[in-house]
Structures are given as structure tokens and as C-alpha cells.
Protein backbone atom coordinates (compact mmCIF):
# COMPACT_ATOMS: atom_id res chain seq x y z
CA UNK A 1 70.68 48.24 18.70
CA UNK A 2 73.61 46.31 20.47
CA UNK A 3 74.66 43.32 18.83
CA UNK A 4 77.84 41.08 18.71
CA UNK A 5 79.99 41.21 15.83
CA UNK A 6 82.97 38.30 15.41
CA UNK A 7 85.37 38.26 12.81
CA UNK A 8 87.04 35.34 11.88
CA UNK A 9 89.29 33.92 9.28
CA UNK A 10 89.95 30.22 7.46
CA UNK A 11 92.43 28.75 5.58
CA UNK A 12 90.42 25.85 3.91
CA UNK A 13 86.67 24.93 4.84
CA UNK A 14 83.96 22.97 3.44
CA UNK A 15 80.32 23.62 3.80
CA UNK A 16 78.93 20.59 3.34
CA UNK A 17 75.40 20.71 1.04
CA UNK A 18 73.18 18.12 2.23
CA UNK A 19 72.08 16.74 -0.76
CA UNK A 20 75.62 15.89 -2.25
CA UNK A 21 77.52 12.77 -2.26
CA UNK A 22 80.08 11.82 -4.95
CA UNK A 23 81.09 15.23 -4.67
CA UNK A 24 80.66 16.68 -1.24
CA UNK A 25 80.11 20.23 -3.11
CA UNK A 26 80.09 23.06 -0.45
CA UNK A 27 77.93 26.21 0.05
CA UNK A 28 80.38 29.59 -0.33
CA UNK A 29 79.48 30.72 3.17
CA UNK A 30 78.88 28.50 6.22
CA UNK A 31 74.51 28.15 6.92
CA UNK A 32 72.80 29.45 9.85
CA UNK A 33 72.29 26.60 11.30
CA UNK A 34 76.40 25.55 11.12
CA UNK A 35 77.69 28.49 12.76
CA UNK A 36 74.56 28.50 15.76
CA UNK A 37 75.48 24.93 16.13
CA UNK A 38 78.98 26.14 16.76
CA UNK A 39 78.50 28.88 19.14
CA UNK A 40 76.14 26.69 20.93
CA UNK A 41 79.06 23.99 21.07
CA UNK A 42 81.80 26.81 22.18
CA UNK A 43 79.23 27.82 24.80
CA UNK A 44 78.50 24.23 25.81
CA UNK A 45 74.49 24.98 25.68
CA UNK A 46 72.65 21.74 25.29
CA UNK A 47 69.30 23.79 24.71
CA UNK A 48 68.57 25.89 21.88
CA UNK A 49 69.15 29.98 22.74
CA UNK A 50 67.59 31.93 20.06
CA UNK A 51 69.48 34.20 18.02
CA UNK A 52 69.78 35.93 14.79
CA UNK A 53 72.43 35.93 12.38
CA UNK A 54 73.97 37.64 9.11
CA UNK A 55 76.71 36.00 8.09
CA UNK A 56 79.07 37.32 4.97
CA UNK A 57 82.59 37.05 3.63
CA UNK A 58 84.56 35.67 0.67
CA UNK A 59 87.02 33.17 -0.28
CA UNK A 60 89.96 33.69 -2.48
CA UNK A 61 89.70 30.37 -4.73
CA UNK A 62 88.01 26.83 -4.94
CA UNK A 63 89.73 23.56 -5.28
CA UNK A 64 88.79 19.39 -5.09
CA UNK A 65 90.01 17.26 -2.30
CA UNK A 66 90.59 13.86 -2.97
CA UNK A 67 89.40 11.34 -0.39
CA UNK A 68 88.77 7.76 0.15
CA UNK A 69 85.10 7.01 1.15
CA UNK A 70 84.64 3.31 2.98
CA UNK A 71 81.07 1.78 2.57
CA UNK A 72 80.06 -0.89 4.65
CA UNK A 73 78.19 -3.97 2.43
CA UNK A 74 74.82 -4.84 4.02
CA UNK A 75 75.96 -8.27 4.43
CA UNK A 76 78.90 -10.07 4.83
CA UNK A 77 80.74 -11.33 1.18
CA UNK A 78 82.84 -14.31 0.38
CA UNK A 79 83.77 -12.78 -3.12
CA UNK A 80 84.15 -9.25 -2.48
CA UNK A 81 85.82 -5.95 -1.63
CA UNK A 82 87.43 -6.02 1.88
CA UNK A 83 86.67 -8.36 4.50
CA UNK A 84 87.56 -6.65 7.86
CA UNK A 85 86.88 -7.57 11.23
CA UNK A 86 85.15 -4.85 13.49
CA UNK A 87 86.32 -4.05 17.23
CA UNK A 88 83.23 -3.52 18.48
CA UNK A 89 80.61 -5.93 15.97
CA UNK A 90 77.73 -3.08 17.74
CA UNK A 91 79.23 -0.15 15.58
CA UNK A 92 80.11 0.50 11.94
CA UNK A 93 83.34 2.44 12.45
CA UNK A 94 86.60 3.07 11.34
CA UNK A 95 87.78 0.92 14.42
CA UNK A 96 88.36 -2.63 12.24
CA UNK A 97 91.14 -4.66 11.54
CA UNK A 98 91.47 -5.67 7.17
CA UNK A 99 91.83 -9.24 6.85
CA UNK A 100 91.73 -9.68 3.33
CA UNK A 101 91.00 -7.90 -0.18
CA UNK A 102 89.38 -8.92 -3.40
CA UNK A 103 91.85 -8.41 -6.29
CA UNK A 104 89.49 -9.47 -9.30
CA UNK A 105 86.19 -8.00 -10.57
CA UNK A 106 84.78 -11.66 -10.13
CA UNK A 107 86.10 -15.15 -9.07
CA UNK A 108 87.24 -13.90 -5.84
CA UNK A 109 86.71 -16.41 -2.66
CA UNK A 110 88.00 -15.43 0.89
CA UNK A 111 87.31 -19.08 2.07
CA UNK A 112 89.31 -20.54 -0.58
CA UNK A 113 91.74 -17.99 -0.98
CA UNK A 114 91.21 -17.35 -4.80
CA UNK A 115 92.50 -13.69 -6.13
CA UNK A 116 92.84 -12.49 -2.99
CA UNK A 117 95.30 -10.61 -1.03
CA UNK A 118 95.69 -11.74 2.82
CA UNK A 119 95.92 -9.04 5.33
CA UNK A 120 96.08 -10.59 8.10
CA UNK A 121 96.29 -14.35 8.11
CA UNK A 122 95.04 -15.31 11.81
CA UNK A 123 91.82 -13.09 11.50
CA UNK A 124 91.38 -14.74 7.97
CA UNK A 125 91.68 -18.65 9.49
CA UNK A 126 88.97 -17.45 12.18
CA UNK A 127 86.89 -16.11 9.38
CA UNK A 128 87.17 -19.64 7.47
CA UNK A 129 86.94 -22.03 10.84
CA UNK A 130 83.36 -19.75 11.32
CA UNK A 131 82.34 -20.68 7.33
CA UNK A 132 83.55 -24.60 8.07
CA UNK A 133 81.71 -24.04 11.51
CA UNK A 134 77.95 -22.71 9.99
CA UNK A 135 78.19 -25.95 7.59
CA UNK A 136 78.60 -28.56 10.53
CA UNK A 137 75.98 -26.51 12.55
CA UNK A 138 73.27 -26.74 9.33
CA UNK A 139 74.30 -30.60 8.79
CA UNK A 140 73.74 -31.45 12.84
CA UNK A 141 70.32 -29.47 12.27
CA UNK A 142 69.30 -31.77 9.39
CA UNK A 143 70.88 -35.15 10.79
CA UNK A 144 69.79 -34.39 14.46
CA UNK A 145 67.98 -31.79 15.32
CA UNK A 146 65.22 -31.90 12.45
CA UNK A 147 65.15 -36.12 13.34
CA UNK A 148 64.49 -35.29 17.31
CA UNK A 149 61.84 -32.62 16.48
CA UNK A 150 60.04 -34.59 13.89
CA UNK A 151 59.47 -37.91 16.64
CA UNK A 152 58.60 -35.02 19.15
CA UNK A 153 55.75 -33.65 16.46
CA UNK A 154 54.49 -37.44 15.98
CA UNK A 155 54.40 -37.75 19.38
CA UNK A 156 52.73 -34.79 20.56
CA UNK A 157 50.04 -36.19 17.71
CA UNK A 158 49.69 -39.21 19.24
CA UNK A 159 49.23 -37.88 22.97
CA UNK A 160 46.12 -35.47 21.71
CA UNK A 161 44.60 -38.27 19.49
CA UNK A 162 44.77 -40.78 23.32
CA UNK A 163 43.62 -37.55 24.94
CA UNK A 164 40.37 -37.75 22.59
CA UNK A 165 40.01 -41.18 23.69
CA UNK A 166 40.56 -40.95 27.70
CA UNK A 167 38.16 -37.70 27.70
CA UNK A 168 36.15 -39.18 30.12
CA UNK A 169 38.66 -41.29 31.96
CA UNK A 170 40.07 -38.25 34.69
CA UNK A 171 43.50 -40.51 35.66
CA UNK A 172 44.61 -41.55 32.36
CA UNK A 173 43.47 -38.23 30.80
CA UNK A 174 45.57 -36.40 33.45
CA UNK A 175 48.62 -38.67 32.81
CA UNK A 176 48.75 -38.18 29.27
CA UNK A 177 48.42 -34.26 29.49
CA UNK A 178 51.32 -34.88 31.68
CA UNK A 179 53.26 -36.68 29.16
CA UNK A 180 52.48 -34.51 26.55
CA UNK A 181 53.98 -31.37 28.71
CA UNK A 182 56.61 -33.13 29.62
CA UNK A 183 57.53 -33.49 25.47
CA UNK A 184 56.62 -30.15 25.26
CA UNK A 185 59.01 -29.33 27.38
CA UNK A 186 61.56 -31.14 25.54
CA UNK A 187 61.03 -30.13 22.29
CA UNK A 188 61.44 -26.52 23.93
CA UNK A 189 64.52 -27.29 25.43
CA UNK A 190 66.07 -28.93 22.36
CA UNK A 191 65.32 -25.11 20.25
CA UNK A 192 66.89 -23.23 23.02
CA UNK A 193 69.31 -25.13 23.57
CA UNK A 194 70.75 -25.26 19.46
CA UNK A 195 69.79 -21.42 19.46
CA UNK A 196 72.08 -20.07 22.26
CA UNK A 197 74.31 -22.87 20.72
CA UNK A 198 74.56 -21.32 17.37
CA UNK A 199 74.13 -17.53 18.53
CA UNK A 200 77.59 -18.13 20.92
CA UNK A 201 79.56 -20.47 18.64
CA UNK A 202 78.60 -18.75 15.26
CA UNK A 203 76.23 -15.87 15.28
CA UNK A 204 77.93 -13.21 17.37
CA UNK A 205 81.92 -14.24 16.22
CA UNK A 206 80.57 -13.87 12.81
CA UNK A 207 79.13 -10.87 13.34
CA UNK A 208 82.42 -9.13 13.80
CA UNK A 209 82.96 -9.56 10.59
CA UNK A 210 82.12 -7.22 7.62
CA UNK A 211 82.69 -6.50 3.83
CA UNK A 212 83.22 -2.99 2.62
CA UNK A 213 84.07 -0.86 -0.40
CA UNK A 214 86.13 1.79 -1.28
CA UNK A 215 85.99 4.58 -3.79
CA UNK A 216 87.52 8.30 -4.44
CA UNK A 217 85.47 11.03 -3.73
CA UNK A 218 85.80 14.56 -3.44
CA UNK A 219 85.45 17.40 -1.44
CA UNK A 220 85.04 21.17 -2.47
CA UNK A 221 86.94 23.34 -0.44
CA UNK A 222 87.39 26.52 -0.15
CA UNK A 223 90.52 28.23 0.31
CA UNK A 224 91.62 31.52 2.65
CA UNK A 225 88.05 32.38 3.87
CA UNK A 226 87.29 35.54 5.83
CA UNK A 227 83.70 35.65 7.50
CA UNK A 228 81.68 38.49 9.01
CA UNK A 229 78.92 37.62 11.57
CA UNK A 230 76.76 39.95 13.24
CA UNK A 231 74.43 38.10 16.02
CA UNK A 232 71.27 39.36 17.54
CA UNK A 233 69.79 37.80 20.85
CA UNK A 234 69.55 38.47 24.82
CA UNK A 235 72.39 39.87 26.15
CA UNK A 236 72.98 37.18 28.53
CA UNK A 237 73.69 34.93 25.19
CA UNK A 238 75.50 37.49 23.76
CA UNK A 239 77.93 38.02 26.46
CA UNK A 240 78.28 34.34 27.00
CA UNK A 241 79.11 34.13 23.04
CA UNK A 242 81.66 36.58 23.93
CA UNK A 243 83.42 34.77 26.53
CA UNK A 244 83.47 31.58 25.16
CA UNK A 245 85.03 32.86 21.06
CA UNK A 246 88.01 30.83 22.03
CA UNK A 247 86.22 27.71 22.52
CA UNK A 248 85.18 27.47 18.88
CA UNK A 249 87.65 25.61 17.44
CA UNK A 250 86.17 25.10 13.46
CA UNK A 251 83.41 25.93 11.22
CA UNK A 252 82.38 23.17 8.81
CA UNK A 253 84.46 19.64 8.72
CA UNK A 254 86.51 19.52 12.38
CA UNK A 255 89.56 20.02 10.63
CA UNK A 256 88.54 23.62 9.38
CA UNK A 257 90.20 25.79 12.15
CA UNK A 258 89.07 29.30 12.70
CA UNK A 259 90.92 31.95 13.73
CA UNK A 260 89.15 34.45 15.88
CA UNK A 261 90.40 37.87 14.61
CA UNK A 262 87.49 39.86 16.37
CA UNK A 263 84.69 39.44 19.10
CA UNK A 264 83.11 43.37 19.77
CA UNK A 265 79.84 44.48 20.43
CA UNK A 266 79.06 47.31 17.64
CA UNK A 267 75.79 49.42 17.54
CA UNK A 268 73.52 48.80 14.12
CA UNK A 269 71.31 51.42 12.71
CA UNK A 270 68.68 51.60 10.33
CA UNK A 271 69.81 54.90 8.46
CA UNK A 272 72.55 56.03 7.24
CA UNK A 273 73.47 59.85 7.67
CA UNK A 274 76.41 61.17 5.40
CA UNK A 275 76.02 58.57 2.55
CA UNK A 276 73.76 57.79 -0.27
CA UNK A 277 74.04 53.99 -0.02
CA UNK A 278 76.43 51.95 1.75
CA UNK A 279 77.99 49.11 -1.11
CA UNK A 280 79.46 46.01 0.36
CA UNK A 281 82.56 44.56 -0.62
CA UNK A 282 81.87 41.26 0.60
CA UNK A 283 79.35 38.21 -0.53
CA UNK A 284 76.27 37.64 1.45
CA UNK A 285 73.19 35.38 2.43
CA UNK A 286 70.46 38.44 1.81
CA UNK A 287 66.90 37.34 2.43
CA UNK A 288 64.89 36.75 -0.45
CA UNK A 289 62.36 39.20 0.25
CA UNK A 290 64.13 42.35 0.99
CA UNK A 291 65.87 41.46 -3.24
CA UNK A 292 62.17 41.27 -4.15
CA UNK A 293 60.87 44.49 -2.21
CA UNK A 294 63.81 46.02 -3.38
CA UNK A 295 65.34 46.98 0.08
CA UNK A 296 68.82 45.67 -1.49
CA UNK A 297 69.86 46.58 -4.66
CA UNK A 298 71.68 43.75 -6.20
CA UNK A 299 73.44 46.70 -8.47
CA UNK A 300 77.02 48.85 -7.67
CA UNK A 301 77.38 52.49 -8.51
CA UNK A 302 79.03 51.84 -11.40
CA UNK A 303 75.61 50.62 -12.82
CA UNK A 304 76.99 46.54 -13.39
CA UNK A 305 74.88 44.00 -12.93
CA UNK A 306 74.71 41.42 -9.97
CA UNK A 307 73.64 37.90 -9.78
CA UNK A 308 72.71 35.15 -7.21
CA UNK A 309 71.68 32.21 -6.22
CA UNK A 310 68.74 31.08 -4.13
CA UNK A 311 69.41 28.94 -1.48
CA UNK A 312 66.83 27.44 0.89
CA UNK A 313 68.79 27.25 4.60
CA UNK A 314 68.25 25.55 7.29
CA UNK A 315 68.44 27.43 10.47
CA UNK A 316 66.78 26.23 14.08
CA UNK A 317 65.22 22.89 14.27
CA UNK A 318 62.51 21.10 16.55
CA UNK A 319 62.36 17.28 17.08
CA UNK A 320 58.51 15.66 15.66
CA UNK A 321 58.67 11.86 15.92
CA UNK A 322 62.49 11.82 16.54
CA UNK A 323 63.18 13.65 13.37
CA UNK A 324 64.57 17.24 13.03
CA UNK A 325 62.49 19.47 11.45
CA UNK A 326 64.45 22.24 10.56
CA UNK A 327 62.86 26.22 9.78
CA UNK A 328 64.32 27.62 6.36
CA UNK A 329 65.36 30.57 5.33
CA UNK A 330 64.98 31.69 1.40
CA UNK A 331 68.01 33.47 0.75
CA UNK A 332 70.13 34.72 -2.15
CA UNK A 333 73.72 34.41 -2.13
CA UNK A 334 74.99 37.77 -3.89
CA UNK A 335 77.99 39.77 -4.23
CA UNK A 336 78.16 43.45 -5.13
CA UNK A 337 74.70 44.81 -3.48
CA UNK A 338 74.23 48.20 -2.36
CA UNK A 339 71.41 49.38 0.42
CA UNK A 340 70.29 53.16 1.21
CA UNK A 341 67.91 52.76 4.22
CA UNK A 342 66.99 50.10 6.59
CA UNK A 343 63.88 48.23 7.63
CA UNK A 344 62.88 44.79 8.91
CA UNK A 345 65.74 42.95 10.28
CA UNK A 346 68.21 45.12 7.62
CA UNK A 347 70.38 47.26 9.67
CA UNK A 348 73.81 48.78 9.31
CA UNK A 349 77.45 48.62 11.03
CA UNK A 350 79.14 52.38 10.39
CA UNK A 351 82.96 52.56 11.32
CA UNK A 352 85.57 54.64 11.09
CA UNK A 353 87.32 52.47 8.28
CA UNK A 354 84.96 49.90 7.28
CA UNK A 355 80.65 49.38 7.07
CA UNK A 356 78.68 46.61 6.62
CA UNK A 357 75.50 45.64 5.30
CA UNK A 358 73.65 43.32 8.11
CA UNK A 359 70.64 41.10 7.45
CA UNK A 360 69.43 39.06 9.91
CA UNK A 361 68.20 35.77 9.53
């Protein structure tokens, strides 16, 4: 069987593991579903092609990256972390502008300019003349608004009680059902009118404002990777895989380059004809059940033992009620495994200088 084998090297990637956050930890080869997602994006496919992978390498050592993480408050704080002002108030970004920073664990006031440190003094007086602003807008609501509203209510009272009364008199009936649309009407009026007020003088300014944090995190990455992939599908994806190598620029975060060492198609086989068993020298995502029907043997010549770990991987996904529902794979990540003979979807690539062990998932 024809299949597409790329070789490619990295000198720092992480792997991202869904479930992490302090530490972004990182799996010690890339998932299926991070290298399809980046052939499919070097191809420029925007449906799913189907395909098959076995993906193996090693990385020469491990080491934390230090980063600074920015979380965005769900409301807006007079009295702490950062106050920034957004460029577009539709988008939590990195586009903002700081305007000023808490210094002390408590006490702090960006209205009154207590512990703080000013970033930017004209965004900070905007930021204040909006907090003097919302005070004069809920003071005109009690003093005048409320007041108009409340004469309106009585009044709309005192139209349905004469209504009651005129029932039977058609003209004066009529005339007050007028009167009471017409302060219907106003009372209408008067809430738009302080809404759209409030919404353009206060609401949507304000809204361009925002508090966040900040705190060190880290990232495990992996340093000077080499990776082996084998892929299986049509041979229309396959070629276009082929032509398009170049186009995949990184594997993991978008600042962890690849370097494209090898794109061939190789023939796989399920026997092997002058060897015993073919060992691999490299680390592997083997599927589960060819470790527990003994297909692999998770054990060198020399007799040592070999461990690994279970991982459940995402691969493909479909969309359900605009989630992604992604298949796993069960696999177990394992160095120094040996395999004799092939069978389902364990095959191997013989050559002249090197062989491989492929599994695909």
C-alpha cells in the first residue's frame, strides 16, 4: 500500500493538553487531530478529507516557558488590577490601550486616584467624567424622570376610573381613551427618550472600558523535535498533501516552525521478510488494542522493560448543536516497542537505511 510519508523537524513546540491551565503542560508528540488540522490548513481545505495517520518521533529535552497570561474581569473595577480601554468595546483582545494600574492589594480607587499608577492620563479623565456622568444621569432619573412617570401613572389611573364612569356615554368615553393614549404615548416617549440618552452618553463609552489581571504562567516546551508521519487516504489528498508541504508553516503554538526535511510516497507492508522483528528507535502513539492483543511488544531484544502512557486523542470531529464532537482514539504513548508481523491498520516502512513501525489511527 502507497502512502505519504513527511519528515519534519522542530526546534521548540508545545502540544497544548486541553485540560491544562496554570501550566499549559504539552503532549510529547503533536495529536491527530493537530497535525490533520494542519495539512488541511497547508492545503486550504475548508471540508474535512479523511485520512489516517501514525505519527512518531522524539525530543531531546523539556523545559518551562515563562509567560504573562491577561484575564479580562467580568465587570468593570474602580479598585482593581488594570483598567484599560479596548479599541474595539465588541472584542476582548489584546488591541487596548492601559490607562491605569492598581498598586495595593486593597484601597485602590481609579476615580480618586488612590495607590494607583496613571498610564495614560487623558483616557483616565474620560474614564472619571463617565463615573461623574452615571451619577448625574441616576440623580436626573430620581429628581425628574421618576417625578414625570409617577403623575403619568396617577393619571393613566384616573383616565380608566372616568372611563368606568362614561361607559355608556360613546363621546366622552371616546375622548378620554384618547387622552389616555395620548399619555401613553408620553410616558413612552419619556423611557425612550432617557434610554437612547443614557445608552449614547454613558452605556456604550463605558463599555470601552475594562479591568483585567495578570499572572505568570507557563508553558512546557519541548526542545529539538523530530517527527515521523505516515498518512493514509485517496490519492487525490495525498498528492495534494504533497504539493502543498511548504505551506505548513508550524505544528502546535504558531510560533513552532517546522522544517520540512521529507515529503515521499513509500510502500508499507504487512510482513517483514529477512528480519525477526523490526524495533523502533523512536516514541510512538500505538493503539491501545494492538498493546493488549499483543501485536506490539512493548519489550526490546535485550529483554528491558517498556512503559507508557494512555492517552485518549482526539482526532476528526462533527458539529451537534454547534459543538464539536470530536472521535477518540485510545492510545499508548511508548518508546522501545518491537513488532514481527502486521495486521489491522499495523504496517511497515522497509528502507535501505532506516524502518519504521506504522500504526494508523
Amino acid at each position: 500500500m502507497e502512502v505519504l510519508r513527511i519528515i519534519l523537524t522542530q526546534s521548540s513546540a508545545n502540544y497544548k493538553k486541553e485540560e491544562t491551565v496554570l501550566n499549559k503542560m504539552t503532549y510529547p508528540l503533536p495529536p491527530f487531530s493537530t497535525i490533520i488540522g494542519a495539512l488541511h490548513s497547508a492545503c486550504g481545505y475548508k471540508e474535512y478529507h479523511p485520512m489516517d495517520i501514525s505519527i512518531q518521533g522524539k525530543y531531546e529535552a523539556m523545559h518551562k516557558e515563562p509567560y504573562t497570561d491577561y484575564c479580562f474581569l467580568n465587570s468593570t473595577m474602580n479598585d482593581r488590577g488594570i483598567l484599560v480601554r479596548m479599541k474595539n468595546e465588541n472584542l476582548l483582545s489584546t488591541a487596548f490601550d492601559k490607562v491605569a494600574k492598581a498598586k495595593a492589594s486593597t484601597g485602590n480607587n481609579f476615580r480618586k486616584g488612590t495607590t494607583i499608577e496613571v498610564l495614560n492620563g487623558r483616557l483616565l479623565e474620560e474614564y472619571r467624567a463617565l463615573k461623574d456622568l452615571t451619577e448625574k444621569i441616576a440623580e436626573f432619573k430620581i429628581n425628574r424622570i421618576d417625578k414625570v412617570l409617577e403623575l403619568t401613572k396617577k393619571r393613566k389611573k384616573t383616565l380608566m376610573d372616568k372611563k368606568k364612569k362614561y361607559k355608556e356615554d360613546l363621546q366622552e368615553f371616546q375622548l378620554i381613551s384618547k387622552r389616555e393614549k395620548e399619555i401613553k404615548e408620553l410616558e413612552k416617549t419619556v423611557k425612550e427618550r432617557f434610554k437612547d440618552y443614557k445608552k449614547k452618553e454613558y452605556e456604550i463609552p463605558y463599555s470601552r472600558f475594562a479591568s483585567l489581571t495578570t499572572s505568570l504562567k507557563y508553558y512546557e516546551v519541548l526542545n529539538n523535535i523530530k517527527l515521523i508521519l505516515h498518512i493514509k487516504s485517496d490519492r487525490n489528498t495525498l498528492d495534494e498533501i504533497k504539493d502543498n508541504i511548504y505551506n505548513l508553516k508550524s505544528i502546535g503554538r504558531s510560533e513552532d516552525f517546522v522544517d520540512v526535511r521529507e515529503a515521499c510516497f513509500v510502500d508499507v507492508v504487512d510482513e517483514i521478510d529477512d528480519e525477526d522483528e523490526i524495533i523502533s528507535e523512536y516514541s510512538a502513539y500505538i493503539s491501545y488494542e494492538l498493546i493488549k492483543n499483543e501485536h506490539i511488544n512493548l519489550r526490546s531484544k535485550k529483554g528491558t522493560s517498556a512503559d507508557g502512557t494512555k492517552y485518549y486523542l482526539n482526532k476528526n470531529y462533527i458539529i451537534e448543536d454547534n459543538k464539536r464532537i470530536f472521535e477518540k482514539k485510545k492510545v499508548v504513548y511508548t518508546s522501545d516497542y518491537a513488532a514481527e508481523e502486521g495486521s489491522d491498520n499495523l504496517y511497515f516502512d522497509i528502507g535501505k537505511e532506516k524502518s519504521y513501525i506504522v500504526n494508523f489511527n
